[in-house]
Each structure stands twice: as structure tokens, then as C-alpha cells.
C-alpha atoms as a PDB file:
ATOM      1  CA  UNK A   1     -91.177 120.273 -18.852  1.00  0.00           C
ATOM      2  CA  UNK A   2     -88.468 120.440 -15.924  1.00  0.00           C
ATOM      3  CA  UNK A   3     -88.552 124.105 -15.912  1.00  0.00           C
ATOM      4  CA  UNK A   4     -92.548 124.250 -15.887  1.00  0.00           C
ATOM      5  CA  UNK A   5     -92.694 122.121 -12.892  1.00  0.00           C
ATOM      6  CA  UNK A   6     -89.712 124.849 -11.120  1.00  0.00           C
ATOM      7  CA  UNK A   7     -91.643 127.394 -11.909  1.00  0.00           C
ATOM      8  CA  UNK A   8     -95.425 126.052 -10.240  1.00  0.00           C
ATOM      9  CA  UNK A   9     -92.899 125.130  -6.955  1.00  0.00           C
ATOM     10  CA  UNK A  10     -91.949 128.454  -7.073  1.00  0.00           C
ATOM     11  CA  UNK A  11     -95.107 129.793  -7.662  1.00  0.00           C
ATOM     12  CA  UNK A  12     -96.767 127.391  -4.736  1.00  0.00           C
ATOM     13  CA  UNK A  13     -94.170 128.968  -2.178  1.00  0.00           C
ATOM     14  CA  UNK A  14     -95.813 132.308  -2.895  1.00  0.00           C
ATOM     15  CA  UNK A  15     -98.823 131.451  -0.072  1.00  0.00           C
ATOM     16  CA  UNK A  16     -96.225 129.972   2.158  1.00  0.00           C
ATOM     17  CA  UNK A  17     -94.325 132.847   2.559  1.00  0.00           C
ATOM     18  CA  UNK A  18     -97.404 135.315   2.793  1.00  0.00           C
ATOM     19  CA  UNK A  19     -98.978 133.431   5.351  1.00  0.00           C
ATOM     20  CA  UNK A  20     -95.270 132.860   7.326  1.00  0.00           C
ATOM     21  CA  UNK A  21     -95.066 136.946   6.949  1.00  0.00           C
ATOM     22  CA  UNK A  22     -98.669 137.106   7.975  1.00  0.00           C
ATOM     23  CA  UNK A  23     -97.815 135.023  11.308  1.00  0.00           C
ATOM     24  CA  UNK A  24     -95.808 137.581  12.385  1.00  0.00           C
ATOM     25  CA  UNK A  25     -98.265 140.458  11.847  1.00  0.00           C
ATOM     26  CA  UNK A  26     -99.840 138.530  14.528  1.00  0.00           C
ATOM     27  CA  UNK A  27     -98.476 140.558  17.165  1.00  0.00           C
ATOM     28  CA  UNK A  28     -99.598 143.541  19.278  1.00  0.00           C
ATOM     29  CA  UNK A  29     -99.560 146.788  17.496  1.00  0.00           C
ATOM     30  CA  UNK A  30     -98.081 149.364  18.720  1.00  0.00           C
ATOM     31  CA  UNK A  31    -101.328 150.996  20.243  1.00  0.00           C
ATOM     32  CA  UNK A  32    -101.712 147.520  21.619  1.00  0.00           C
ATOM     33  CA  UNK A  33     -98.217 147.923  23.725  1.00  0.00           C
ATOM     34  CA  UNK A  34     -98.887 151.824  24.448  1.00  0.00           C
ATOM     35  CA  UNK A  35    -101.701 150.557  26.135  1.00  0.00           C
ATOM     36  CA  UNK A  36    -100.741 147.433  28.018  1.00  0.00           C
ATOM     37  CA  UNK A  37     -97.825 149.783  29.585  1.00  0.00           C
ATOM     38  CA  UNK A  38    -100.231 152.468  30.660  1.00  0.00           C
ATOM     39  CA  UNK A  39    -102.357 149.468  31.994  1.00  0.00           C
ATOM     40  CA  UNK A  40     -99.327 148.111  33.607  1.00  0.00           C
ATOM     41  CA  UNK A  41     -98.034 151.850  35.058  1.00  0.00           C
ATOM     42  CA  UNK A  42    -101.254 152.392  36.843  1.00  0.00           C
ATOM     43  CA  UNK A  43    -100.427 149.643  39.163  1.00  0.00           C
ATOM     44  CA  UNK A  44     -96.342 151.431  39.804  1.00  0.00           C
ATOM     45  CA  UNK A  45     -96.270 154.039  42.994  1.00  0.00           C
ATOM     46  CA  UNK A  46     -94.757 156.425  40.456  1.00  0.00           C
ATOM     47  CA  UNK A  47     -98.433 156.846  38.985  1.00  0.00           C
ATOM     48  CA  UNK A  48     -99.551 159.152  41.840  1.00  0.00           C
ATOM     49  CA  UNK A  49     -96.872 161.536  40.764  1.00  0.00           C
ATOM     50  CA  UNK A  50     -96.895 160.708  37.065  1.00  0.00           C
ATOM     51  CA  UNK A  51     -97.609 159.664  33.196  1.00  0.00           C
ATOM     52  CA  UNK A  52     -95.978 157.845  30.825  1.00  0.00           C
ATOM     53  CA  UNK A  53     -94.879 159.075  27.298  1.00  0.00           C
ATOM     54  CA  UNK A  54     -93.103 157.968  23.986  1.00  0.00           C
ATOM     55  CA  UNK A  55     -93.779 154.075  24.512  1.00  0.00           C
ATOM     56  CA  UNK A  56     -91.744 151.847  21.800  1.00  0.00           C
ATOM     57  CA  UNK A  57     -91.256 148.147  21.812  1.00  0.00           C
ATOM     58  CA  UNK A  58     -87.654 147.263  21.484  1.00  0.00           C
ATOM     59  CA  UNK A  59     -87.667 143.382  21.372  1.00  0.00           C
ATOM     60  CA  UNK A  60     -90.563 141.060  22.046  1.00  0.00           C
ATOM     61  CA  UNK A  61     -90.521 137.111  22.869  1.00  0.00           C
ATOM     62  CA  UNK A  62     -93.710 134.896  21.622  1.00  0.00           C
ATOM     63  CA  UNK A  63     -94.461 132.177  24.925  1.00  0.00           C
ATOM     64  CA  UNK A  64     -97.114 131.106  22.298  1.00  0.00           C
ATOM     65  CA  UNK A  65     -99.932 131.884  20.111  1.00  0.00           C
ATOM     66  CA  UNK A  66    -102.001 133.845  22.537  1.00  0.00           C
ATOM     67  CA  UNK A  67     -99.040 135.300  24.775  1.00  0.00           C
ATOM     68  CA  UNK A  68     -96.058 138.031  23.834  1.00  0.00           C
ATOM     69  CA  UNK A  69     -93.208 139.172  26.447  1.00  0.00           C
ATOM     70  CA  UNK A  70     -93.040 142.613  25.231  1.00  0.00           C
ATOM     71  CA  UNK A  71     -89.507 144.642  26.168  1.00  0.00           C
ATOM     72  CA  UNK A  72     -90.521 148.454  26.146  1.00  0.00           C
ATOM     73  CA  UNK A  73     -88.872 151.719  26.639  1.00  0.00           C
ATOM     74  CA  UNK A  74     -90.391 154.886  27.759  1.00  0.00           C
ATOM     75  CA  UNK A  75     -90.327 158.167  29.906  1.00  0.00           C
ATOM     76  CA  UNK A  76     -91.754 158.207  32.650  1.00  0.00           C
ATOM     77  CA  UNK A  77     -92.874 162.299  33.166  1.00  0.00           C
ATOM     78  CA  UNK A  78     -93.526 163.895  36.619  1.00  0.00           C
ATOM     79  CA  UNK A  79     -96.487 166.049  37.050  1.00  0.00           C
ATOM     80  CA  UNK A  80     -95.589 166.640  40.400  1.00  0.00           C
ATOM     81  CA  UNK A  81     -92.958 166.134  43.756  1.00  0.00           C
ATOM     82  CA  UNK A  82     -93.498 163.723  46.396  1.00  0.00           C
ATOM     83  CA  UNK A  83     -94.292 166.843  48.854  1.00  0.00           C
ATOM     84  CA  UNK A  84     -97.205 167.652  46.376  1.00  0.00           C
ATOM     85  CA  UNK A  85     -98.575 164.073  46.476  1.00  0.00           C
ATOM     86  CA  UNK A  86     -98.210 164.396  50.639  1.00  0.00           C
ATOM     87  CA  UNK A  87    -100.040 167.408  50.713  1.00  0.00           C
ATOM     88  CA  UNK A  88    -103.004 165.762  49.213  1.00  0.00           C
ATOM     89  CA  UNK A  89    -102.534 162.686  50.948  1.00  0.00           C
ATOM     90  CA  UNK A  90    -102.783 165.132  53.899  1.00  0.00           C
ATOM     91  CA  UNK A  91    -106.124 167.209  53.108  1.00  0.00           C
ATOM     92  CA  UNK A  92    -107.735 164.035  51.481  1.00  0.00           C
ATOM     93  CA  UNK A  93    -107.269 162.410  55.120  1.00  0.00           C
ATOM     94  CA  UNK A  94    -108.376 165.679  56.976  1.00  0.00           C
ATOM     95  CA  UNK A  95    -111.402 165.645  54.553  1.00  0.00           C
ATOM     96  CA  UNK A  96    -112.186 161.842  55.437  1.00  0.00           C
ATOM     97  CA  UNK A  97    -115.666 161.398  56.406  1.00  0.00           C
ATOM     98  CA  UNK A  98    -116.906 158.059  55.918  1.00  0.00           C
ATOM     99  CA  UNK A  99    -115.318 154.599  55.876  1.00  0.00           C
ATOM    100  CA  UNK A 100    -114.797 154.793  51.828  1.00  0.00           C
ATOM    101  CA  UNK A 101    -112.559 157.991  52.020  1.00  0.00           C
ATOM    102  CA  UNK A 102    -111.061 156.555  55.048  1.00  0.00           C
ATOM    103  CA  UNK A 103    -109.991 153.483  52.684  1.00  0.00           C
ATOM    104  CA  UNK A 104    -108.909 155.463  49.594  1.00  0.00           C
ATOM    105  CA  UNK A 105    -106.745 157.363  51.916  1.00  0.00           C
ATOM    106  CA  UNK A 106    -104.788 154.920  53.694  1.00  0.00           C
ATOM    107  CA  UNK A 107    -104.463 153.646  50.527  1.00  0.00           C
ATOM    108  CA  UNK A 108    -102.991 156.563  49.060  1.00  0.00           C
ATOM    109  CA  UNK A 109    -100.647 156.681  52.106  1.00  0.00           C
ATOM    110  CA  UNK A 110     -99.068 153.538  51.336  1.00  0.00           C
ATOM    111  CA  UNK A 111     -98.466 154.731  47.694  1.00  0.00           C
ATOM    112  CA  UNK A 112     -96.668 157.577  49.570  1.00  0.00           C
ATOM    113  CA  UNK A 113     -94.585 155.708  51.648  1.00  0.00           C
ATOM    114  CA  UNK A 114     -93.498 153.546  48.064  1.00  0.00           C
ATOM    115  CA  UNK A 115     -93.183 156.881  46.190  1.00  0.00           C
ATOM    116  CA  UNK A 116     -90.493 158.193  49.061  1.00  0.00           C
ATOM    117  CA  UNK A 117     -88.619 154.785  49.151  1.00  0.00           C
ATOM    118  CA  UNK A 118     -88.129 154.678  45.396  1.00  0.00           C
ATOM    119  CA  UNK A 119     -87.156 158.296  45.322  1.00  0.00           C
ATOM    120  CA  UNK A 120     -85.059 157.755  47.982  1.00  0.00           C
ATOM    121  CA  UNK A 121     -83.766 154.462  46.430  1.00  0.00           C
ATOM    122  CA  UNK A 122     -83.318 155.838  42.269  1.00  0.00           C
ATOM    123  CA  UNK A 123     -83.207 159.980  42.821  1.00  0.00           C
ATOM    124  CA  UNK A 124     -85.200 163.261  43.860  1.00  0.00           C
ATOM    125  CA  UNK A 125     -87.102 164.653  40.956  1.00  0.00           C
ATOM    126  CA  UNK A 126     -89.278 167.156  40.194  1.00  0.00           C
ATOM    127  CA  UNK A 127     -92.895 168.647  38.601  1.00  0.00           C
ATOM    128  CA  UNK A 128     -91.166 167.945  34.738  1.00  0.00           C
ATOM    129  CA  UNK A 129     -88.488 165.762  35.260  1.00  0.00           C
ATOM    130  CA  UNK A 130     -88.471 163.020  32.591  1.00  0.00           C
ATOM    131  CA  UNK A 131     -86.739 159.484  33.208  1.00  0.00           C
ATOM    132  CA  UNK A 132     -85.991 156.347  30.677  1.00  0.00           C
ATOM    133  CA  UNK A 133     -87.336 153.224  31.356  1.00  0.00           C
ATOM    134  CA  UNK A 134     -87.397 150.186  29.897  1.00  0.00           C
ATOM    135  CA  UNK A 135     -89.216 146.946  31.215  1.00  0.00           C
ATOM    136  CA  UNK A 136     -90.939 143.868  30.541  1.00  0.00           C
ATOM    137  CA  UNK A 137     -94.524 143.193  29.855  1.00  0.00           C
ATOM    138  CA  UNK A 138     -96.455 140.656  29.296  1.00  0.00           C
ATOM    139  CA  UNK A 139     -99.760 140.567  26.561  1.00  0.00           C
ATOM    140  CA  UNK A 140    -102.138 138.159  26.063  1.00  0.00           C
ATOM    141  CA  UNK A 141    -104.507 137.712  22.854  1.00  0.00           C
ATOM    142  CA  UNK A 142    -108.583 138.254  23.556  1.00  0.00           C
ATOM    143  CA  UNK A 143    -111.625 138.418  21.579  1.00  0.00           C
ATOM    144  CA  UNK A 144    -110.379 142.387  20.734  1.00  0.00           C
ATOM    145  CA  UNK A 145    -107.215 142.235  20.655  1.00  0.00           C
ATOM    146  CA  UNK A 146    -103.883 141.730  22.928  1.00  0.00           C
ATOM    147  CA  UNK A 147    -104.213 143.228  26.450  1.00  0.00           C
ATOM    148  CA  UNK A 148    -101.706 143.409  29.636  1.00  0.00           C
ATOM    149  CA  UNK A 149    -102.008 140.478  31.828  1.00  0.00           C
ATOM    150  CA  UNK A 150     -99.581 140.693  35.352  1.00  0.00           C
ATOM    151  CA  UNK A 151     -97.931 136.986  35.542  1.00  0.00           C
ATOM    152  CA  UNK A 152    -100.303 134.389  37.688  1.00  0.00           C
END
């Protein structure tokens, strides 16, 4: 009889280790993280002049349920040099007509001005230069799924 009741134990830790495994699955899939840092990149200077490529999550830290700290690495690709982006910085001003383009310009100026100081600050590159980086992010669950959230 001893070794009937061992085996139902072992047999009742079956759906406690599927739904400990399962817990984990929880996370943000990879498409989930691609996404958050493209989110996330759109809001960099850098995104003027480029894109972001080969995204993968290296470590990840659960605040709770409904919140990951995702650390990512990825390249960061220039489509173009900061003299580019000026030029159409430039002819977009020229080109300025109403109050709107006026806006989006000086707007794009001060993503300029960032652009310069963080070349100045990490390097010169050029249209095709690739650099690694890694960073932080932060995801929180919704109704479809886990999106980037910037800290309150």
C-alpha cells in the first residue's frame, strides 16, 4: 500500500510542475520584446538616422505579474550621416509654410542637435555603420499581450 500512495504523490506533482513551467511561459515572446524595443527606439535621437535589427533578450527581471524588466541587445543600423539628416532638417524648414510644418521642424531640429551631441559624445558613423547595444526595457501585460511602457 506504501508504494501506491508514492506513486499518486508522484503522480499529483505532475500538474504542479506543468503549471510552475507554464508560469514562466508567461512572459513576452520574443516578437513581444522586438517590438517593445522598436517602440522604445522611436523615442532615441538615433531614430532620425536609423533602425534597429537582430533584437534578443539576454536576461529579464519579473516586478510582478503584469510587469517584466527586459535586458536586450541589438544593432542599431544607420541609414544615413548626421549631414544627411541636416540637409533635410534644412529644406523641410525652407519648405515650412504653415504653423504645423513650422512645429515638425523645430522639432526635428532638436533631434539634430541630440543626434550631433551623441555622435560627438559615442563616435562619427556612417550610411551602414552597425553598433551593439544593449539596454533595459520595461513591458507591461494588456488585454493583447505585453507592450513597452517608459517608467512613470
Amino acid at each position: 500500500m506504501g508504494q501506491m500512495t508514492r506513486f499518486f504523490a508522484v503522480l499529483m506533482l505532475f500538474p504542479l510542475l506543468a503549471a510552475c513551467e507554464g508560469e514562466q511561459a508567461k512572459g513576452p515572446t520574443p516578437d513581444e520584446i522586438t517590438t517593445a524595443v522598436i517602440e522604445r527606439f522611436r523615442e532615441d535621437p538615433y531614430a532620425k538616422v536609423g533602425h534597429v535589427e537582430n533584437v534578443t533578450k539576454t536576461n529579464s527581471i519579473s516586478e510582478d505579474d503584469d510587469e517584466v524588466i527586459a535586458m536586450v541587445r541589438y544593432e542599431l543600423v544607420f541609414d544615413r550621416t548626421v549631414s544627411e539628416f541636416a540637409d533635410d532638417v534644412t529644406e523641410k524648414g525652407k519648405a515650412a509654410g504653415d504653423v504645423d510644418a513650422v512645429g515638425d521642424t523645430v522639432s526635428d531640429a532638436i533631434d539634430l542637435v541630440k543626434t550631433k551631441m551623441l555622435a560627438l559624445k559615442e563616435g562619427a558613423f556612417k550610411a551602414g555603420d552597425r553598433r551593439v547595444v544593449e539596454n533595459e526595457i520595461r513591458l507591461v501585460k494588456s488585454e493583447k499581450g505585453w507592450i513597452y511602457r517608459d517608467r512613470p
